[in-house]
Structure formats: C-alpha cells, structure tokens
C-alpha atoms as a PDB file:
ATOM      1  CA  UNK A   1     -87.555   0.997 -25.100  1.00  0.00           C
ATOM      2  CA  UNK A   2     -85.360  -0.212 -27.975  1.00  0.00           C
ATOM      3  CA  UNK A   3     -82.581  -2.214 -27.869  1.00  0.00           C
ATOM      4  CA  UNK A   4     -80.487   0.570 -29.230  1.00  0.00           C
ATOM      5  CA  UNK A   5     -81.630   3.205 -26.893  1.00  0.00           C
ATOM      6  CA  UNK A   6     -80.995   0.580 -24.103  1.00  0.00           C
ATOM      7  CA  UNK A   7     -77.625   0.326 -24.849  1.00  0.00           C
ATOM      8  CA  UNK A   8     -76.952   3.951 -25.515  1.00  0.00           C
ATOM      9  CA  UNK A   9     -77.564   4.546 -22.005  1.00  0.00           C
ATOM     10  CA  UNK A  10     -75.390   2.038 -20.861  1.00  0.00           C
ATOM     11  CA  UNK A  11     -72.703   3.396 -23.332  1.00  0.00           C
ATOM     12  CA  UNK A  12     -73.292   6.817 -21.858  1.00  0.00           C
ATOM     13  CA  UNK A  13     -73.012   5.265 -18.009  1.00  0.00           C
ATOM     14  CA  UNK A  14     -69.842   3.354 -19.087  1.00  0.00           C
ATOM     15  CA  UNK A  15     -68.212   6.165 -20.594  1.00  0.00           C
ATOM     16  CA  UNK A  16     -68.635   8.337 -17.727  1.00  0.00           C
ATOM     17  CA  UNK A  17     -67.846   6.124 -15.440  1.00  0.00           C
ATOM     18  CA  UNK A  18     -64.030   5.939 -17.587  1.00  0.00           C
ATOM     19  CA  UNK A  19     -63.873   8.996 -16.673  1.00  0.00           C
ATOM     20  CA  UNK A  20     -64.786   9.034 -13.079  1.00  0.00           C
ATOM     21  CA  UNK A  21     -62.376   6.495 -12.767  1.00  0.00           C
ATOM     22  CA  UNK A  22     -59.923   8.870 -14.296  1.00  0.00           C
ATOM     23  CA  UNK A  23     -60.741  11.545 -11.605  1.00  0.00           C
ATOM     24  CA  UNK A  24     -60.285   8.831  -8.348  1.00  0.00           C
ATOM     25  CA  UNK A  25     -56.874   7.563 -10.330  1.00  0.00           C
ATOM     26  CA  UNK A  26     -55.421  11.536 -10.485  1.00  0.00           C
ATOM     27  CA  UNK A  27     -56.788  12.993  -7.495  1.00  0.00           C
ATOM     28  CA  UNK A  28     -56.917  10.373  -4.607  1.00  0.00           C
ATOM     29  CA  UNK A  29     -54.460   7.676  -5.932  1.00  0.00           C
ATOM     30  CA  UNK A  30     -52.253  10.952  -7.389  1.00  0.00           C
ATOM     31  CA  UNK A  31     -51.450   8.807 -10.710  1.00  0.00           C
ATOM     32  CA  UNK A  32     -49.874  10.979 -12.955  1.00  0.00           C
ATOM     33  CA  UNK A  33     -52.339  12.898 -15.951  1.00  0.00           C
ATOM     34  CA  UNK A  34     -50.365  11.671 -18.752  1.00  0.00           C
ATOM     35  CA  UNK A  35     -51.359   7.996 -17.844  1.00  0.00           C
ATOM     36  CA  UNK A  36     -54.832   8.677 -16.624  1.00  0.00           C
ATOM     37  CA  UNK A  37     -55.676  10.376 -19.868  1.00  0.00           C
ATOM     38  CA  UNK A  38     -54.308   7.152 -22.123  1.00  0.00           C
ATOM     39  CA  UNK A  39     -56.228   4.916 -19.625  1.00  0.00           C
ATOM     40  CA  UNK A  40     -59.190   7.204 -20.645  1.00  0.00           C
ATOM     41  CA  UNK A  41     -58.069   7.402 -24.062  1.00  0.00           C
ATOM     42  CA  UNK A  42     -57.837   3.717 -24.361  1.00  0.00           C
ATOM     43  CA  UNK A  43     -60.893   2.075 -22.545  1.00  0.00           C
ATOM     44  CA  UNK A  44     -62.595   4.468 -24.361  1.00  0.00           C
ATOM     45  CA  UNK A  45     -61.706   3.492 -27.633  1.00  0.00           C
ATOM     46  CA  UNK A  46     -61.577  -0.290 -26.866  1.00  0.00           C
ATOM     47  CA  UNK A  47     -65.223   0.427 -25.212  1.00  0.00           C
ATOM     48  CA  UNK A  48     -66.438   1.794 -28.702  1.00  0.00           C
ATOM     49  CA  UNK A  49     -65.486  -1.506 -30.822  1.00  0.00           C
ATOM     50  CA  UNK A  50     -68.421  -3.066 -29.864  1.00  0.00           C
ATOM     51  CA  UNK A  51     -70.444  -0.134 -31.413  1.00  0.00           C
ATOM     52  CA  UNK A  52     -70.858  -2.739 -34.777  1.00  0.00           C
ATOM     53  CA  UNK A  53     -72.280  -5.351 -32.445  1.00  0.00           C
ATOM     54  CA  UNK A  54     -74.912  -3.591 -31.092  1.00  0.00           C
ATOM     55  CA  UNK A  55     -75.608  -0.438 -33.917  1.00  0.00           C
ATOM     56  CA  UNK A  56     -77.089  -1.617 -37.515  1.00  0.00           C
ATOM     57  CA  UNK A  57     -76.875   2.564 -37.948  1.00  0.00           C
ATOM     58  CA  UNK A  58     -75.527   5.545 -37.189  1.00  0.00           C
ATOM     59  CA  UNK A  59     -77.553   7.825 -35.021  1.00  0.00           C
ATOM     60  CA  UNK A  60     -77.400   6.948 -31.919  1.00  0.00           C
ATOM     61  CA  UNK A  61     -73.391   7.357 -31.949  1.00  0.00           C
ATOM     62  CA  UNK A  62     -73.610  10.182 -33.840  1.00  0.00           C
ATOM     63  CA  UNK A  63     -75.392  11.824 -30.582  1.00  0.00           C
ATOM     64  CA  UNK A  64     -72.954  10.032 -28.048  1.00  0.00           C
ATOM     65  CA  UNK A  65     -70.032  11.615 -30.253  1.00  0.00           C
ATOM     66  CA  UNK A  66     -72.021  15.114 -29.810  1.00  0.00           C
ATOM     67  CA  UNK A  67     -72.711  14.661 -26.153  1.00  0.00           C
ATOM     68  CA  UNK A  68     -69.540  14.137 -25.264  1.00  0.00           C
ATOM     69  CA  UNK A  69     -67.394  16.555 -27.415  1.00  0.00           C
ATOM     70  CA  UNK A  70     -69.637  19.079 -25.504  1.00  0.00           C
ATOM     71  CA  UNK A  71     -69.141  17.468 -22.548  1.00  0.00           C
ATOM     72  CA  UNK A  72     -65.549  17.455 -23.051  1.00  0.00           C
ATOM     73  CA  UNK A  73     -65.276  20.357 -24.525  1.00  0.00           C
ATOM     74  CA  UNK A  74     -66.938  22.135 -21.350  1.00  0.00           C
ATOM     75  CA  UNK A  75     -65.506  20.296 -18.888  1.00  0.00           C
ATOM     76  CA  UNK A  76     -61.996  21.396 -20.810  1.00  0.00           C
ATOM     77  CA  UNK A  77     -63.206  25.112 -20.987  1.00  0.00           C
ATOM     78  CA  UNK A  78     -63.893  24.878 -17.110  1.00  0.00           C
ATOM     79  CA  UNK A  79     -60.726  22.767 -15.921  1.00  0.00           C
ATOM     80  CA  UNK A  80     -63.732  20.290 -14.534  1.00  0.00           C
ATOM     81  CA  UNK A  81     -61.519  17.037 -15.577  1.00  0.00           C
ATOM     82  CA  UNK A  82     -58.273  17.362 -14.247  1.00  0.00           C
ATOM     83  CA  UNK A  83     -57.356  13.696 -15.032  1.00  0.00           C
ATOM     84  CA  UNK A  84     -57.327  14.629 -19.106  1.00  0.00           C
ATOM     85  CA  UNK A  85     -56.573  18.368 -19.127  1.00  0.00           C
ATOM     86  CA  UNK A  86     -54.364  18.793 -15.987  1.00  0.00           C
ATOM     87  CA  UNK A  87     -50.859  19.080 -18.161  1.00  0.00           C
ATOM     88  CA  UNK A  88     -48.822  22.030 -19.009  1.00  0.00           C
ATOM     89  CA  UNK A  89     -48.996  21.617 -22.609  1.00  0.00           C
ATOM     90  CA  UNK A  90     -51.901  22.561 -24.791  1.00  0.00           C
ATOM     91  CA  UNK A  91     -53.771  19.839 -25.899  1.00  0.00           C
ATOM     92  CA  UNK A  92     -57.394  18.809 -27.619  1.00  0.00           C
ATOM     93  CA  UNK A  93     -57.164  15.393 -27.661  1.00  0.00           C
ATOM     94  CA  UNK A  94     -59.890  14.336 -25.688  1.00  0.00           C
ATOM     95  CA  UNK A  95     -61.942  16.721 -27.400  1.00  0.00           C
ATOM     96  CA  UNK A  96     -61.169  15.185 -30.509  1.00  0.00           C
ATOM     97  CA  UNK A  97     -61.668  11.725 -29.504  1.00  0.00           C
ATOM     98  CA  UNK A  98     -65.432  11.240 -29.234  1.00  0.00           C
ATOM     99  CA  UNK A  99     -65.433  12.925 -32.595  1.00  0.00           C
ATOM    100  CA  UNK A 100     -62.848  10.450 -34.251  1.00  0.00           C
ATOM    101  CA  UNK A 101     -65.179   7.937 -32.622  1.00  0.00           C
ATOM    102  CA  UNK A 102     -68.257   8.686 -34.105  1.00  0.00           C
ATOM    103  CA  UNK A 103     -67.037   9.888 -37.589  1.00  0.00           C
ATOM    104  CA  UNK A 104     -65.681   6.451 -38.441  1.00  0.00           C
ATOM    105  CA  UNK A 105     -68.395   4.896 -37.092  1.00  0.00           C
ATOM    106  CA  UNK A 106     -70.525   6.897 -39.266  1.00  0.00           C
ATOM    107  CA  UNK A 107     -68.151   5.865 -42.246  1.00  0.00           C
ATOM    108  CA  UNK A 108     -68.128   2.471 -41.859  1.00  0.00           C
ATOM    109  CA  UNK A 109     -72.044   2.322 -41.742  1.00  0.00           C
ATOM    110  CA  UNK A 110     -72.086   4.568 -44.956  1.00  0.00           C
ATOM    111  CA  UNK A 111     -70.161   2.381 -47.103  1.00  0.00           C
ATOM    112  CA  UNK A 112     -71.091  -0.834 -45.138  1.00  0.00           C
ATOM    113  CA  UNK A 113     -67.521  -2.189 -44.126  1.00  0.00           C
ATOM    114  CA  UNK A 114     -66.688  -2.688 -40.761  1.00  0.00           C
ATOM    115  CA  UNK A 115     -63.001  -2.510 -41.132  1.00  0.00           C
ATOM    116  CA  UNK A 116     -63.297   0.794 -41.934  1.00  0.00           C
ATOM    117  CA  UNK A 117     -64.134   1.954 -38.463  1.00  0.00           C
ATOM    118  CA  UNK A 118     -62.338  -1.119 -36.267  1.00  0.00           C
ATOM    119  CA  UNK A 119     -59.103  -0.672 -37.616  1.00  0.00           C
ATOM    120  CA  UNK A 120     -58.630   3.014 -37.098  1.00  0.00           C
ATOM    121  CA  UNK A 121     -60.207   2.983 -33.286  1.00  0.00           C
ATOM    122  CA  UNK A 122     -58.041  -0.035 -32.783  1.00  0.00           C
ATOM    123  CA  UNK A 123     -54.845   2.008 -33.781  1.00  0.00           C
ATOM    124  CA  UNK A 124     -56.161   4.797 -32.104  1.00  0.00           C
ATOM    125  CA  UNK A 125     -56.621   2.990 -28.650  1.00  0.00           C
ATOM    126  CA  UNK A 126     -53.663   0.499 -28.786  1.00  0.00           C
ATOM    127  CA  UNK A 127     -50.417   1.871 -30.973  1.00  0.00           C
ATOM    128  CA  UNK A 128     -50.969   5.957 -29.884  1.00  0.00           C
ATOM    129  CA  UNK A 129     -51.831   4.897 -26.273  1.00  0.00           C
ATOM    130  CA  UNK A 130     -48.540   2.611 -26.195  1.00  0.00           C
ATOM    131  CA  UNK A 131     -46.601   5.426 -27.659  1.00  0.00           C
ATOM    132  CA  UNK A 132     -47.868   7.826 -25.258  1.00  0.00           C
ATOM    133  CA  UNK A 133     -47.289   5.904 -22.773  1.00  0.00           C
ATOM    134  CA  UNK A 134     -43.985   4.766 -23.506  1.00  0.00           C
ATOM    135  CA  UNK A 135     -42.515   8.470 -24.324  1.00  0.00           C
ATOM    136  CA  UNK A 136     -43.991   9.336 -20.934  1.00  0.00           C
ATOM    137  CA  UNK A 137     -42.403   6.562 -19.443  1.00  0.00           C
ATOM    138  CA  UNK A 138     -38.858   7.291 -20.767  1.00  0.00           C
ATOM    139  CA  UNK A 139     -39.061  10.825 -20.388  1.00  0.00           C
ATOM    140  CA  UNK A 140     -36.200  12.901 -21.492  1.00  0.00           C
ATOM    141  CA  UNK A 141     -33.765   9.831 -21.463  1.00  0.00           C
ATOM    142  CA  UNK A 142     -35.131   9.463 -25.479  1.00  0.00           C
ATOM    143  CA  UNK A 143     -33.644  10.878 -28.275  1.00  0.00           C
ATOM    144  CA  UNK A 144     -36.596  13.354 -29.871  1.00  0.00           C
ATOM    145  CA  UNK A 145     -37.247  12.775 -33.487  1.00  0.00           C
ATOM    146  CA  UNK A 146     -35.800  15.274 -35.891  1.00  0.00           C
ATOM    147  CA  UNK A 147     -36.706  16.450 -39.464  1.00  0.00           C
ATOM    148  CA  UNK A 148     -35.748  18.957 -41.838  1.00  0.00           C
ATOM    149  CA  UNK A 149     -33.334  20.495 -38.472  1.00  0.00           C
ATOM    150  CA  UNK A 150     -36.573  20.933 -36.957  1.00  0.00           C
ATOM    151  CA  UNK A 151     -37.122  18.879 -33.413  1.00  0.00           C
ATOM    152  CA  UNK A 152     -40.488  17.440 -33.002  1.00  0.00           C
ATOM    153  CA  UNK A 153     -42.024  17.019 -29.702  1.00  0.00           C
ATOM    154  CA  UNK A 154     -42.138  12.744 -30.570  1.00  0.00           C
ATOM    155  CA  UNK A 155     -39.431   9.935 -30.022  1.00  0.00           C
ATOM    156  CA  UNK A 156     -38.057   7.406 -31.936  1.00  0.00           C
ATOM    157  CA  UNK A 157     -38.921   4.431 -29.447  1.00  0.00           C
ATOM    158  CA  UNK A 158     -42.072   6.107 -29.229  1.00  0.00           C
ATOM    159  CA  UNK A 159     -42.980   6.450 -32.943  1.00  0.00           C
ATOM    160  CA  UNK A 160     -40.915   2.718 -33.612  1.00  0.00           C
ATOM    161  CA  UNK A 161     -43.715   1.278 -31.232  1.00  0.00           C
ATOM    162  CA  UNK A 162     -46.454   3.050 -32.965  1.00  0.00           C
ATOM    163  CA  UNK A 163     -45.573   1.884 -36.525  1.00  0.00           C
ATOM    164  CA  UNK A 164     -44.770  -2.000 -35.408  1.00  0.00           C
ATOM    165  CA  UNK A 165     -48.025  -2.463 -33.228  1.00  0.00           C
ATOM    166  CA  UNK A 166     -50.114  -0.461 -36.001  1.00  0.00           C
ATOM    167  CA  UNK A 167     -48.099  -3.217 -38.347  1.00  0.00           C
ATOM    168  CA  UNK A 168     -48.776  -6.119 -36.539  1.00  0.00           C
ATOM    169  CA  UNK A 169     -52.810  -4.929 -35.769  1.00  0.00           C
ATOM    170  CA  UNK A 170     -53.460  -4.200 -39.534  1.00  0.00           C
ATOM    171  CA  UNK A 171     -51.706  -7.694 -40.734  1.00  0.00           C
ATOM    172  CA  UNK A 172     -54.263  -9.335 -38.140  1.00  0.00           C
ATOM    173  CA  UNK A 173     -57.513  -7.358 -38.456  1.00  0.00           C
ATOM    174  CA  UNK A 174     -57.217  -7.000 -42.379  1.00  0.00           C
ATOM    175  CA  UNK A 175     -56.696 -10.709 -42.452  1.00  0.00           C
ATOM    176  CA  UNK A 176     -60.051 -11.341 -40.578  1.00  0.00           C
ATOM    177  CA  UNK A 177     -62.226  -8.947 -42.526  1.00  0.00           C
ATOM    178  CA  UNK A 178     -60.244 -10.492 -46.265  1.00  0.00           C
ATOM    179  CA  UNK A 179     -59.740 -13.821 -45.253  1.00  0.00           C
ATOM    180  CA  UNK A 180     -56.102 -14.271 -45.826  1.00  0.00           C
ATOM    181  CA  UNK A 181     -52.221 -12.997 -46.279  1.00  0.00           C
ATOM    182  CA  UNK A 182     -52.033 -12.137 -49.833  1.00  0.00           C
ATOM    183  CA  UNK A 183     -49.413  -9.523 -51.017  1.00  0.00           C
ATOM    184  CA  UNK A 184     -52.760  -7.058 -50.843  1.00  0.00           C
ATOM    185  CA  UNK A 185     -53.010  -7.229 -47.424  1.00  0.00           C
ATOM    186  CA  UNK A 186     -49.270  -6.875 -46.273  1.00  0.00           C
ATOM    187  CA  UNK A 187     -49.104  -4.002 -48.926  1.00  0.00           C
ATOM    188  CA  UNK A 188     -52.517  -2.432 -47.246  1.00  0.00           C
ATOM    189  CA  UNK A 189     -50.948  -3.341 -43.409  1.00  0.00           C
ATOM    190  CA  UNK A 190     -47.492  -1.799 -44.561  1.00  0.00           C
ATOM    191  CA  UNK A 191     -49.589   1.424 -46.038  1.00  0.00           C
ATOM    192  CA  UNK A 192     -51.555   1.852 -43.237  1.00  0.00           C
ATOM    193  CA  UNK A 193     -49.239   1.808 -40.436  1.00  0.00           C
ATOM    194  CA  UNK A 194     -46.306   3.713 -42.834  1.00  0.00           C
ATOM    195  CA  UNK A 195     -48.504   6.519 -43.243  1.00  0.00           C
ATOM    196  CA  UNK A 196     -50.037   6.831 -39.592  1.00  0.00           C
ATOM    197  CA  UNK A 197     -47.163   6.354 -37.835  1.00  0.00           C
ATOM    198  CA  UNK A 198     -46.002   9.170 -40.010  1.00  0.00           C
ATOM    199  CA  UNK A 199     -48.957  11.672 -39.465  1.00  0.00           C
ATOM    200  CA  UNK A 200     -48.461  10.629 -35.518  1.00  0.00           C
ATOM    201  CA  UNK A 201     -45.226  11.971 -35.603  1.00  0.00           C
ATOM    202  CA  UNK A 202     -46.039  15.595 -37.500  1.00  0.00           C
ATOM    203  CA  UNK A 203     -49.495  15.545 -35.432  1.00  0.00           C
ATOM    204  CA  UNK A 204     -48.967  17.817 -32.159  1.00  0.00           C
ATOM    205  CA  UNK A 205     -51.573  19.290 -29.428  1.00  0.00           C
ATOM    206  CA  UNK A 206     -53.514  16.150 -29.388  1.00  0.00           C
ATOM    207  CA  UNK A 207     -54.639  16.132 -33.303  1.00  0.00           C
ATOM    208  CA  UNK A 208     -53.363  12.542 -33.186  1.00  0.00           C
ATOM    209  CA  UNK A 209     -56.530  11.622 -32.306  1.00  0.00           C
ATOM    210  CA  UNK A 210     -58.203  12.653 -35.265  1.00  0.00           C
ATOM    211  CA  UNK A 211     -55.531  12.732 -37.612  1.00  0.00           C
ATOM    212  CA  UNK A 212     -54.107   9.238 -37.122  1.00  0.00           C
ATOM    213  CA  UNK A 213     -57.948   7.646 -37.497  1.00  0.00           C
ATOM    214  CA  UNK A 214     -58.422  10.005 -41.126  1.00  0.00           C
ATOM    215  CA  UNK A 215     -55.565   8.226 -42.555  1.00  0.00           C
ATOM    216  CA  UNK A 216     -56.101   4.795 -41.750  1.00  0.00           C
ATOM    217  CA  UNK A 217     -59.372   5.553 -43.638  1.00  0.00           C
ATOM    218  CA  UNK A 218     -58.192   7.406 -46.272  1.00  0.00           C
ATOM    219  CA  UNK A 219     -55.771   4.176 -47.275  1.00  0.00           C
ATOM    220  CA  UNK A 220     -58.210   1.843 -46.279  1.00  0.00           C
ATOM    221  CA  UNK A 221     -60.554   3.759 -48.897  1.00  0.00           C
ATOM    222  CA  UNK A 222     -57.531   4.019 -51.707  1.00  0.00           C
ATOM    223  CA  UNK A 223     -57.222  -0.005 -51.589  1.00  0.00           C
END
C-alpha cells in the first residue's frame, strides 16, 4: 500500500469521524445545529491543510472531494445528518464544502503554489466559521446589513469579523509563502479579504462555501 492511499483512508476515517462527532454533539449533548455544523465546517477545513504535506498530486483528493459531496449530498437528500442539515433555512453548504476543498487543492497542484489552496481553506475554516458563529451567537440583538434598501440575511459584527480575521490571516500566510511585508503583500492581504468579505455578505444558502474560496483565488491569481 502507498503512502498516499494510507493516508487517504485515514483522511476518510477522520472525516467521518467529524461528523460522528457532530451527530453525539446535536443529538445526545442537544448542542445547537448552527454550532455543530461550523465545528464540522471548521475541523474539516483545518483537517484538509495538511493535504500539501502528505499529496505531491491531485487524485486522491479529487476522489475524497467526490466521496463526500455524494455522501453529503445523500445524507442531505435523506435528512441522515441532522447535526449539518437540521435548520429551518435552506442551505448547501456542506455540500459545497468538500467540493471547495478539493477544487483548490486541485488548483494549487496545477499551477504549483501552495498558497493558492491554504489561504482560501484557511479563510474558509477560520473568518466564515467565526462569523457564523458570532451572528448565531448574537442573534437578533445585531443590526442586519443593508444595501441598495434591500436587507441581507448577514450582520455587520458578523461581516466586520470576517474581513479583519481574513485581514490579519492573509498579512500572515502571504508573508510566509513571499517572505516579507512589502506594499505587494498588504495590497494582496487588503484585496483578498476586501473582496471576500464582500462576496460573504451577498453569498446566501450556504454558497459561502464555495464562493468565498473562488475569490481568494481569483485575486490570488490577478497578483
């Protein structure tokens, strides 16, 4: 057995098990969906970081990324996992999240920079999970942002936190992968979390999770 395949199935245990965990958290311990499905959301996503460690290419998360969008995608279908899709809203975010996964992965191995798939999982597991969390958190007590007269279903703490961690996460990991502070990398930290904090705010029913990844790429890629 190769090292690769050995650690897909390990990948494949650990994932599952994030989401067993999920299950005992919502159902026995009766913790609320919203924060069971970031916890899942962001060990998940965390979890997948090491994917550059261990992968030199792309297949074998290209068929974790299919496995479990079907899985998901089932298990959504047939109200299996009520720790992800037990809300009242309408939501394909954990769908979508396997697939955000693997297609940056798949990126960064195609045009051989690493960046190009940490700092996207790393906004999508840290700044939208501490959003979530903390418009969950704070309920209806938070103003709801408004544009052109139109109220979207996002706050203003909420999206402030996104854009300053997203901020403060691309000033760190674009210094590691460029070696320093230049004005390119503040400009490329300031572009990055500008424009994803803005698609986070327009993105609704759990396209976040694709969306907000596809733009950190898209102005990583522009730089």
């Amino acid at each position: 057995m190769s090292q690769e395949l050995f650690f897909t199935i390990l990948y494949i245990i650990a994932f599952s098990i994030i989401l067993a965990t999920g299950e005992v958290l919502h159902s026995i311990l009766k913790v609320k969906t919203e924060y069971t499905r970031k916890f899942a959301h962001s060990t998940a996503s965390l979890l997948s970081l090491t994917f550059p460690l261990i992968y030199n290419s792309y297949e074998y998360v290209l068929v974790m990324g299919i496995v479990f969008f079907l899985l998901l995608l089932v298990a959504k279908w047939r109200h299996l996992l009520r720790s992800i899709d037990d809300v009242s809203r309408t939501t394909y975010g954990g769908v979508l999240l396997p697939v955000a996964i693997a297609g940056s992965f798949i990126v960064s191995v195609w045009l051989d920079d690493t960046k190009l798939f940490i700092l996207p999982i790393l906004l999508l597991g840290v700044s939208d999970s501490l959003a979530g969390i903390t418009g969950v958190y704070f309920g209806e007590k938070l103003r709801k942002v408004t544009m052109f007269y139109r109220q979207l279903n996002k706050t203003y703490l909420g999206s402030s936190v996104f854009f300053l961690t997203s901020l403060v996460i691309s000033i760190f990991t674009l210094h590691y992968f460029l070696g320093n502070y230049d004005t390119l990398t503040i400009v490329m930290a300031l572009s990055v979390a500008g424009a994803t904090a803005l698609v986070e705010v327009f993105s609704s029913k759990g396209f976040d999770n694709f969306t907000v990844p596809l733009t950190a790429l898209i102005i990583l890629l522009l730089f």
